[in-house]
Protein backbone atom coordinates (compact mmCIF):
# COMPACT_ATOMS: atom_id res chain seq x y z
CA UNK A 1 23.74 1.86 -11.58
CA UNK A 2 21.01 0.68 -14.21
CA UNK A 3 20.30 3.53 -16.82
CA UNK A 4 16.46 3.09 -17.71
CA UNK A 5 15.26 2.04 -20.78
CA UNK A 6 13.52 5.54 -22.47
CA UNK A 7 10.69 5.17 -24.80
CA UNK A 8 9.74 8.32 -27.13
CA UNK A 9 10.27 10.39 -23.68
CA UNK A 10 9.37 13.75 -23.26
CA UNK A 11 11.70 15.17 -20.47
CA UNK A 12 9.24 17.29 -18.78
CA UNK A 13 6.47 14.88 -18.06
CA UNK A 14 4.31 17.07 -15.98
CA UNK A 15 4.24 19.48 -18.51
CA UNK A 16 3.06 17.16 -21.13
CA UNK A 17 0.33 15.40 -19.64
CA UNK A 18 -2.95 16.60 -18.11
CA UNK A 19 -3.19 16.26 -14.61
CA UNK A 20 -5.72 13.86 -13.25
CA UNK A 21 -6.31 13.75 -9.66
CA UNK A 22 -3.12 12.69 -7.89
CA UNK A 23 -2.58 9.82 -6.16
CA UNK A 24 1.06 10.20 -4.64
CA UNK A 25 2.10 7.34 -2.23
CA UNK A 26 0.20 3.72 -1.24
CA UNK A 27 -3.36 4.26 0.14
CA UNK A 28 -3.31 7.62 -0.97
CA UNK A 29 -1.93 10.01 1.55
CA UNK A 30 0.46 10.12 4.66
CA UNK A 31 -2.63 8.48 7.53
CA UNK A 32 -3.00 5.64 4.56
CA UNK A 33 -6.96 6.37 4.92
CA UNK A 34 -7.38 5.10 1.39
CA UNK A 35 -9.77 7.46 0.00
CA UNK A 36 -10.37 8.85 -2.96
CA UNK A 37 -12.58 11.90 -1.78
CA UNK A 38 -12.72 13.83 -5.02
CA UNK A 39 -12.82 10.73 -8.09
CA UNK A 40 -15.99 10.61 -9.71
CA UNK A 41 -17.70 6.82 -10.14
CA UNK A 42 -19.11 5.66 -13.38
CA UNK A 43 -22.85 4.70 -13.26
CA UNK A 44 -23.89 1.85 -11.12
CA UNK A 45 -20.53 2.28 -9.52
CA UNK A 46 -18.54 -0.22 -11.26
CA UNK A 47 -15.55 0.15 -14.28
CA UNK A 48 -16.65 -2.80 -17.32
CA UNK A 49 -14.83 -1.14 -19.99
CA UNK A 50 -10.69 -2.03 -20.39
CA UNK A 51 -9.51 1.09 -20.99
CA UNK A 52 -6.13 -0.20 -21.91
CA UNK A 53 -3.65 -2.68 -20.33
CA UNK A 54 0.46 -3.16 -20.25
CA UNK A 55 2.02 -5.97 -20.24
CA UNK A 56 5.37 -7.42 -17.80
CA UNK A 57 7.21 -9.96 -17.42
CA UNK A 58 6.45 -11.00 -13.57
CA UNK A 59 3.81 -11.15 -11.07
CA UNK A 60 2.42 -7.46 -9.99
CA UNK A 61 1.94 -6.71 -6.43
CA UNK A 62 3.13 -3.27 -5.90
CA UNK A 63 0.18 -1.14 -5.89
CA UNK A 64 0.54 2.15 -8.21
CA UNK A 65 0.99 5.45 -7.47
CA UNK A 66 -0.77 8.23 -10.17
CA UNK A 67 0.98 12.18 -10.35
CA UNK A 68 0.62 14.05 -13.22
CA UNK A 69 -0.99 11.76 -15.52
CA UNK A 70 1.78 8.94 -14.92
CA UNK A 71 1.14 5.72 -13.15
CA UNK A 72 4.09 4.39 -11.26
CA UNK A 73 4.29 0.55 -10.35
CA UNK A 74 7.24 -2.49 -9.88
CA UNK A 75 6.82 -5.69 -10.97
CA UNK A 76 8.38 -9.17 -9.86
CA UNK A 77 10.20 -8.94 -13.03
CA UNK A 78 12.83 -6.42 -11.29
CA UNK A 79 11.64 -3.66 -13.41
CA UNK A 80 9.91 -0.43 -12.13
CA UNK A 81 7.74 1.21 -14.93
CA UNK A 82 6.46 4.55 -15.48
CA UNK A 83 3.12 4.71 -18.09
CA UNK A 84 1.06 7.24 -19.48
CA UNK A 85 -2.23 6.66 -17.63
CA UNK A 86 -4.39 7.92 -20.89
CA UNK A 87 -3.01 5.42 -22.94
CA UNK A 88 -0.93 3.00 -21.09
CA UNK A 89 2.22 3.98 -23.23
CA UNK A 90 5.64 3.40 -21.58
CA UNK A 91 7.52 6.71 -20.55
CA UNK A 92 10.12 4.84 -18.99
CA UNK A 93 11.35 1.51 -17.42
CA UNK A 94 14.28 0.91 -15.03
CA UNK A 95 16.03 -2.50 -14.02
CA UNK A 96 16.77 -3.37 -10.51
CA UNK A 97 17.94 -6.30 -8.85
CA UNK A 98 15.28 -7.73 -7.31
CA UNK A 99 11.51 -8.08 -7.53
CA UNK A 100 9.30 -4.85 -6.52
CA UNK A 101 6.57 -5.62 -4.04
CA UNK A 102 6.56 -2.20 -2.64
CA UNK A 103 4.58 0.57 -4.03
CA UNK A 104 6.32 3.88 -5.11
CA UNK A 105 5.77 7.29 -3.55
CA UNK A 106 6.10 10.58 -5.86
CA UNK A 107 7.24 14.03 -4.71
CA UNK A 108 8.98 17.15 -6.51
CA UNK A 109 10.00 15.38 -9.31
CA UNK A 110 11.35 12.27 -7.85
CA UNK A 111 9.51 8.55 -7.10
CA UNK A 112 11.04 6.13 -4.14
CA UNK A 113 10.80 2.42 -3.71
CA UNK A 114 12.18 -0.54 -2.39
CA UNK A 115 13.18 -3.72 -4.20
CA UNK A 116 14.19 -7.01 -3.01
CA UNK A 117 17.91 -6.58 -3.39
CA UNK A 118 17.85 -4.48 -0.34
CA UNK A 119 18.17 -1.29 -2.49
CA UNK A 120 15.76 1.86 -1.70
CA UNK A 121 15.82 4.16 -4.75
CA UNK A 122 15.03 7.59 -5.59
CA UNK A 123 14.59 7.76 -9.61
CA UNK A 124 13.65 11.00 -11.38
CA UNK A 125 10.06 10.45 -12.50
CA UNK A 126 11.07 12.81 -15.98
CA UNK A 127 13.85 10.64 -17.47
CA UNK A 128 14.04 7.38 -14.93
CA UNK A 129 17.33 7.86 -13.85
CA UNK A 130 18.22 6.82 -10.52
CA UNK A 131 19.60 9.73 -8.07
CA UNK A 132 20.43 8.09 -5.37
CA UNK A 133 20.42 4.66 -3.35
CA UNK A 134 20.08 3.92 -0.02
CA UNK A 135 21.24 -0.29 1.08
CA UNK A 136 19.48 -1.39 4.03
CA UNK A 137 21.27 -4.46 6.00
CA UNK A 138 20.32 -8.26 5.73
CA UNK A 139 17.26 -9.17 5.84
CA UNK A 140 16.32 -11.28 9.46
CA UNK A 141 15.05 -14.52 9.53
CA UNK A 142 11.55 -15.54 9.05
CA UNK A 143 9.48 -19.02 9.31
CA UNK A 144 5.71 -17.86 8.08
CA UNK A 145 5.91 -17.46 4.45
CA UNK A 146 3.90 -15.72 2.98
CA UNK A 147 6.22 -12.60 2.49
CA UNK A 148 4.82 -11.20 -0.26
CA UNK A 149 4.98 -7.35 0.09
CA UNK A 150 7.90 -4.96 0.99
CA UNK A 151 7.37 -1.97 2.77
CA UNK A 152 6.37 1.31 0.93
CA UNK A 153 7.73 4.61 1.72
CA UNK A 154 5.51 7.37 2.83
CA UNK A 155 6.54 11.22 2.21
CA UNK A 156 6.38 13.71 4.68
CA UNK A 157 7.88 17.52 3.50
CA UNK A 158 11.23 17.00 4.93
CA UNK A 159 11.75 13.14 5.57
CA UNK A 160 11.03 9.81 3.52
CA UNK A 161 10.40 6.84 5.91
CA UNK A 162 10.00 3.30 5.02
CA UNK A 163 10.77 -0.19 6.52
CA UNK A 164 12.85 -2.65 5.67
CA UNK A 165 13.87 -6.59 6.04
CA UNK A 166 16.85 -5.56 8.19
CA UNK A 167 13.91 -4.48 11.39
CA UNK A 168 14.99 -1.02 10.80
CA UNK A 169 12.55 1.85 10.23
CA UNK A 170 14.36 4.39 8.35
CA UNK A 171 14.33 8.32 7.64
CA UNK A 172 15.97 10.11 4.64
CA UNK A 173 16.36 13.00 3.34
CA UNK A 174 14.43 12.87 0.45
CA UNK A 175 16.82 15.29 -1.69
CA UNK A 176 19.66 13.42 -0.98
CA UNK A 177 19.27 10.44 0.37
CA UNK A 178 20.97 11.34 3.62
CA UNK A 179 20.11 8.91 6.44
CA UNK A 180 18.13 11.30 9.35
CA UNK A 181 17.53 8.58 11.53
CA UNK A 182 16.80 4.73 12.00
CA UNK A 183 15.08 2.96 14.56
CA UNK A 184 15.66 -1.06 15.38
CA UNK A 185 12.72 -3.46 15.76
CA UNK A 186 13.17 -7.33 16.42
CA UNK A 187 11.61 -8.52 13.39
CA UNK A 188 10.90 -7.48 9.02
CA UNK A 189 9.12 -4.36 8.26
CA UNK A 190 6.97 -5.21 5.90
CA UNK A 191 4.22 -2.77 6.88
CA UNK A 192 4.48 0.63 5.78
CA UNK A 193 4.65 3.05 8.09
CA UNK A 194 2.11 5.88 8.63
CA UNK A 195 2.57 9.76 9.54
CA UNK A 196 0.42 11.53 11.14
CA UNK A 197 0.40 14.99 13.67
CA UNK A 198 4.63 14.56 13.31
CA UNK A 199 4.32 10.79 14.23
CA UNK A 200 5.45 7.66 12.52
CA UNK A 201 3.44 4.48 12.94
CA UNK A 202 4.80 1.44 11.77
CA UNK A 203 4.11 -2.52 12.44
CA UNK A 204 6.98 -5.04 12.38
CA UNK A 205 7.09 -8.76 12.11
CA UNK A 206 8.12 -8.65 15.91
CA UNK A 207 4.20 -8.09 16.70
CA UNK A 208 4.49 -4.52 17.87
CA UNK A 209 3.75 -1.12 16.65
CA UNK A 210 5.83 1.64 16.74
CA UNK A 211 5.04 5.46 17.39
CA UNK A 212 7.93 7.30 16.88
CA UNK A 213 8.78 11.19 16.70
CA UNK A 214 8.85 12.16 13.18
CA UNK A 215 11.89 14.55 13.64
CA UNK A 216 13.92 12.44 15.54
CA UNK A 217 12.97 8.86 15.48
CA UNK A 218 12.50 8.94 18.75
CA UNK A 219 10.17 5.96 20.72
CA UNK A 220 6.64 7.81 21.67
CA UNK A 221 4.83 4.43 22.87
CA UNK A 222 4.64 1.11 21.51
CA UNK A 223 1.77 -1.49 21.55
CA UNK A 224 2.22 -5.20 21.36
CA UNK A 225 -0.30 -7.58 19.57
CA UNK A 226 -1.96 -10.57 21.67
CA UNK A 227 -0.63 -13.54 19.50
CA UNK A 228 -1.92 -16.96 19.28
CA UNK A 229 -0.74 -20.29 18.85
CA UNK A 230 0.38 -19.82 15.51
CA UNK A 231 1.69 -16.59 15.17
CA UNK A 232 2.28 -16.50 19.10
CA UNK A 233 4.32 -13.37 17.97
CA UNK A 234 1.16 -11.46 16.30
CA UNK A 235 3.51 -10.56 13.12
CA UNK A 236 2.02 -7.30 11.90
CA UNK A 237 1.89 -7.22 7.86
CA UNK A 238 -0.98 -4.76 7.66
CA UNK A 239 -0.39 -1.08 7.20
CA UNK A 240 -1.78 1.24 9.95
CA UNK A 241 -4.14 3.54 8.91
CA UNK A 242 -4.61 6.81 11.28
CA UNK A 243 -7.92 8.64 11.45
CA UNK A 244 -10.41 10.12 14.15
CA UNK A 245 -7.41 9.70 16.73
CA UNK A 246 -6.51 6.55 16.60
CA UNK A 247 -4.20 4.04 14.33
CA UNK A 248 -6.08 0.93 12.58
CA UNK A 249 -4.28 -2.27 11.57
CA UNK A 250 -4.33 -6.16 11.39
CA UNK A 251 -2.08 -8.58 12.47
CA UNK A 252 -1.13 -12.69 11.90
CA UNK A 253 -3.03 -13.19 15.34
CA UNK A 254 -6.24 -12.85 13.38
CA UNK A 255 -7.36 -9.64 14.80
CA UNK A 256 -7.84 -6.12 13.72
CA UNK A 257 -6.57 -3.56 16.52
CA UNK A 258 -7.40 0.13 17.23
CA UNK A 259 -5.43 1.83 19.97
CA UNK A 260 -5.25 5.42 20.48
CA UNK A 261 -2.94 7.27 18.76
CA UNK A 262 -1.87 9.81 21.53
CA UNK A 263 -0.60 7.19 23.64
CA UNK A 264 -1.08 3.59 22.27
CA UNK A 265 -3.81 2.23 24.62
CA UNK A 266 -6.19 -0.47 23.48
CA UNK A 267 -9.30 1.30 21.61
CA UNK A 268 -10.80 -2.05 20.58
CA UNK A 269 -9.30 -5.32 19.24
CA UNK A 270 -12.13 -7.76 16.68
CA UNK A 271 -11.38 -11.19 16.26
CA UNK A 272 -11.08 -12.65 13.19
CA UNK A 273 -10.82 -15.96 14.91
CA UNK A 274 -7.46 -16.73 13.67
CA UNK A 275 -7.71 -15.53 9.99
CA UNK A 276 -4.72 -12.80 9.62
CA UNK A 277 -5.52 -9.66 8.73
CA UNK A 278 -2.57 -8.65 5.62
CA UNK A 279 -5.19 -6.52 4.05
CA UNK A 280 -4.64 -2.93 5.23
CA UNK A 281 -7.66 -1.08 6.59
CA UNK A 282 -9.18 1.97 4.97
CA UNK A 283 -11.23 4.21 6.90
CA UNK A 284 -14.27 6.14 5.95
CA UNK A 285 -17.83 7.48 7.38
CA UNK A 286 -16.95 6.12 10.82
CA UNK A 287 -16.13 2.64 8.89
CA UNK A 288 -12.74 0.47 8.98
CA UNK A 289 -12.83 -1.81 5.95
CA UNK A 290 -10.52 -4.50 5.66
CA UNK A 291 -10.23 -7.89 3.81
CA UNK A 292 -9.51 -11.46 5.51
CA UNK A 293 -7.52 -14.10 4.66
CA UNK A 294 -8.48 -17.42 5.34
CA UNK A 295 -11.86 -16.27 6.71
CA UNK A 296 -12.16 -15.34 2.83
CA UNK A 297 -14.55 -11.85 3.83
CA UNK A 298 -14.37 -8.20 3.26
CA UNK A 299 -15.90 -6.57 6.13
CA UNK A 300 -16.84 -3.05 7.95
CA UNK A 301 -16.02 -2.68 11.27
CA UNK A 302 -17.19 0.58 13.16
CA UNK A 303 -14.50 2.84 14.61
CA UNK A 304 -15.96 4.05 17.28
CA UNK A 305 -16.71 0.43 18.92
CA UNK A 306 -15.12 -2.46 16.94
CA UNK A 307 -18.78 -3.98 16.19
CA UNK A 308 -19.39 -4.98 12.62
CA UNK A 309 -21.56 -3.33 10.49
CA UNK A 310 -21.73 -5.61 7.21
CA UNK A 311 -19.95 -8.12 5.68
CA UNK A 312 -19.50 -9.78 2.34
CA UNK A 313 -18.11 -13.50 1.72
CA UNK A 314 -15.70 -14.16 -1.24
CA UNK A 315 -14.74 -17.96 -0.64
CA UNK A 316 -11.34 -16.77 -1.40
CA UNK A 317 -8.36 -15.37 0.32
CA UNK A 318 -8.10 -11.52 0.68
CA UNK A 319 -4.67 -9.31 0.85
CA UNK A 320 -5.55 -6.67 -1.11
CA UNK A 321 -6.44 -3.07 0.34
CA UNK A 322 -9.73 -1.60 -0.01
CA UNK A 323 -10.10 2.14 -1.91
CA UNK A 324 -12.98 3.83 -0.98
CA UNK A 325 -14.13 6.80 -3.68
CA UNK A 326 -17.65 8.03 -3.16
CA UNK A 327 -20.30 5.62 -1.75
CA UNK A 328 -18.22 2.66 -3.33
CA UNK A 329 -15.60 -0.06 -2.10
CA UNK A 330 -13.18 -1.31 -4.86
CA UNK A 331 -10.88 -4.35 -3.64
CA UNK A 332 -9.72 -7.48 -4.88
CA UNK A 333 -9.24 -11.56 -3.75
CA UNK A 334 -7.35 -14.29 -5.08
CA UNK A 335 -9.73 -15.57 -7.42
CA UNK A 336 -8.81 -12.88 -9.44
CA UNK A 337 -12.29 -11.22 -8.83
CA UNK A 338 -12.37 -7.40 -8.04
CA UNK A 339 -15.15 -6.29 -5.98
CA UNK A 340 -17.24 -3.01 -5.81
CA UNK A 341 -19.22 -2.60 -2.55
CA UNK A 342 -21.55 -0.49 -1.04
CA UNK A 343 -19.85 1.49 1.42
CA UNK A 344 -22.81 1.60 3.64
CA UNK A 345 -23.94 -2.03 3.69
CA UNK A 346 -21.28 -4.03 1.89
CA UNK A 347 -23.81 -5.34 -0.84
CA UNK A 348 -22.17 -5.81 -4.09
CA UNK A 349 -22.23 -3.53 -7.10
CA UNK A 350 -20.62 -5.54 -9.29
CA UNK A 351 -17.76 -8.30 -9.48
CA UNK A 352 -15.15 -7.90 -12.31
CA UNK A 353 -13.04 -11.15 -13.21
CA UNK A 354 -9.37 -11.46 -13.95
CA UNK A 355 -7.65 -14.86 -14.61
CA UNK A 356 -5.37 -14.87 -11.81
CA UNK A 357 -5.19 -13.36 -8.39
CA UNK A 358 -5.49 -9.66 -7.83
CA UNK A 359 -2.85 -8.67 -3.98
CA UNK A 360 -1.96 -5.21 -5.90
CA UNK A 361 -4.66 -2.79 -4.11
CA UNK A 362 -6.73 -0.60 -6.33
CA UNK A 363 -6.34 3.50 -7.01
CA UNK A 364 -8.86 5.25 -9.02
CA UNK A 365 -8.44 8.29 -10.40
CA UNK A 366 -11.06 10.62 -12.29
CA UNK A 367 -13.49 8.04 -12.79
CA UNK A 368 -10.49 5.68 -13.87
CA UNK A 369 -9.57 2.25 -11.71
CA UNK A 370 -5.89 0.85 -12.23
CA UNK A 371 -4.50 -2.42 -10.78
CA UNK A 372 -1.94 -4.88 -11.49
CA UNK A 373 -2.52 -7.99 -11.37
CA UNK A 374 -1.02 -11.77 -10.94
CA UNK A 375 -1.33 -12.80 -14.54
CA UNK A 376 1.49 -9.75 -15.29
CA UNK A 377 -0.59 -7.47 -17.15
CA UNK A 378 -1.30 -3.90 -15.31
CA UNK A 379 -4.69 -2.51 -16.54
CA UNK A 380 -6.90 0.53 -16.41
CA UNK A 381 -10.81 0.11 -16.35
CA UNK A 382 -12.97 3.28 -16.90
């Protein structure tokens, strides 16, 4: 077991810090809506101003996660980092053995994650020591590429579920690690799973979504992607988002799917026309926002009929998620470029330009925008 590395730490962090608005687990809460209801914007709706940035020593993909003043993120440098969001200071950093694509989750005093040595971890967000592990099985084979991002946990009061490379969804106790339940699928969870009304919805490589009982893990209904020539298996990367009674996600097939989620029947399906849909949807004012990958476009689709309502070209790939706060899109491409968009009609605010790519998705938190990025810095723009 890795003992973290402590820097000048205070052992009660949440007593120490001011709270900001908290931002506990990727795309904000358990439905993965990614919104930020409550976050204020700065004029004109965009962040110019570096607030302050940290530096790593890998690639940053895992988005963060922001409770109590502390921002939470992995790097591809194996190391999982906990900073003071006023100042970017280090609190904490722990060694693991294997690059961290997936972004942490934070309740009572503990964050999870998954790295790519197989190992899930539960680390005490005061000191950064690890309380317990949980080894998931070898990972199954896999011919796209492309498999950037692990699958992030998402907290529920008595369970914490997450996928893994083994094509297990699994449930823990989140106290002690216990294993609850674990369900098989036929291919990688990469997608993290969503909760809603005591139900977990989660994607797998094998092309199908899940809905299974919360308590139990338990199969409610499952719903299998179209395919195409490609992809004929319609690998599912995107996380589901659930809102307004149904679950939102993309898939490899190059289509963006809405099926019910009381019992999995086809809402709507939009064609991307072959561009795969990694991006995971965020949903807000009747809206499903998503970004495209080699259609290189952020775009609004409504979620009542699967029509689109705006979109915006980058000329660039898109895998990042979209955060909505206020009237405003934040979301970023490969060119490095982070865009803020008009919720309503997708016309730009303003662009902000990094020097390499930007696949971490966005959180912002009392008028304050964090992201890591490619080029291994992790910043915060206010």
């Amino acid at each position: 077991m890795n003992k973290p590395i402590a820097i000048l730490l205070n052992l009660v962090v949440s007593a120490t810090f001011a709270a900001a608005a908290d931002i506990p687990m990727f795309r904000g809460n358990p439905e993965h809506t990614g919104v930020v209801a409550d976050s204020p914007m700065p004029k004109g709706g965009a962040f110019l101003n570096a607030k302050w940035r940290f530096r790593t020593d890998g690639r940053i993909r895992s988005s963060a996660a922001l409770v109590n003043g502390v921002v939470y993120f992995g790097s591809d440098d194996a190391c999982f980092y906990a900073l003071k969001a006023a100042d970017g200071t280090l609190l904490w950093k722990l060694k693991t053995g294997g690059a961290i694509a997936s972004s942490p989750a934070v309740g009572k005093g503990l964050v999870y994650f998954m790295s790519r040595d197989g190992v899930f971890r539960s680390v005490e967000t005061a000191s950064g020591s690890v309380k317990w592990t949980f080894a998931t099985g070898p990972e199954l084979p896999f011919q796209g590429g492309w498999d950037w991002f692990l699958s992030s946990p998402v907290l529920s009061e008595a369970s914490v579920v997450f996928g893994a490379g083994d094509g297990f969804v699994y449930a823990l106790d989140p106290s002690s690690g216990k294993k609850q339940w674990a369900f098989k699928t036929a291919g990688r969870v990469r997608a993290t799973p969503a909760i809603a009304n005591g139900i977990v919805y989660a994607g797998s490589m094998d092309g199908t979504l899940y809905a299974l009982e919360l308590k139990s893990g338990d199969l409610k209904w499952k719903f299998k992607t179209e395919g195409n020539q490609y992809f004929p298996l319609g690998e599912i990367q995107s996380s589901p988002a659930v809102a307004d009674g149904a679950v939102f996600f993309g898939s490899r097939d190059g289509c963006l799917y809405a099926v019910e989620a009381e019992t999995g029947k086809l809402r709507w399906r939009y064609s991307n026309q072959g561009n795969w849909v990694i991006s995971s949807p965020a949903v807000a004012d009747g809206l499903v926002i998503t970004g495209n990958s080699d259609g290189e476009y952020i775009h609004a689709i409504d979620a009542r009929t699967g029509k689109e309502k705006w979109r915006q070209d980058t000329r660039i790939n898109v895998f990042s998620s979209a955060i909505v706060t206020g009237a405003t899109v934040a979301i970023g491409d490969f060119y490095g470029k982070v865009w803020f968009l008009d919720l309503k009609t997708g016309a730009p605010k303003s662009v902000y330009y990094f020097e390499e790519r930007i696949n971490a998705s966005p959180i912002v938190s009392d008028g304050v925008l964090y992201i890591g990025c490619e080029d291994y810095n992790f910043y915060a723009f206010q």
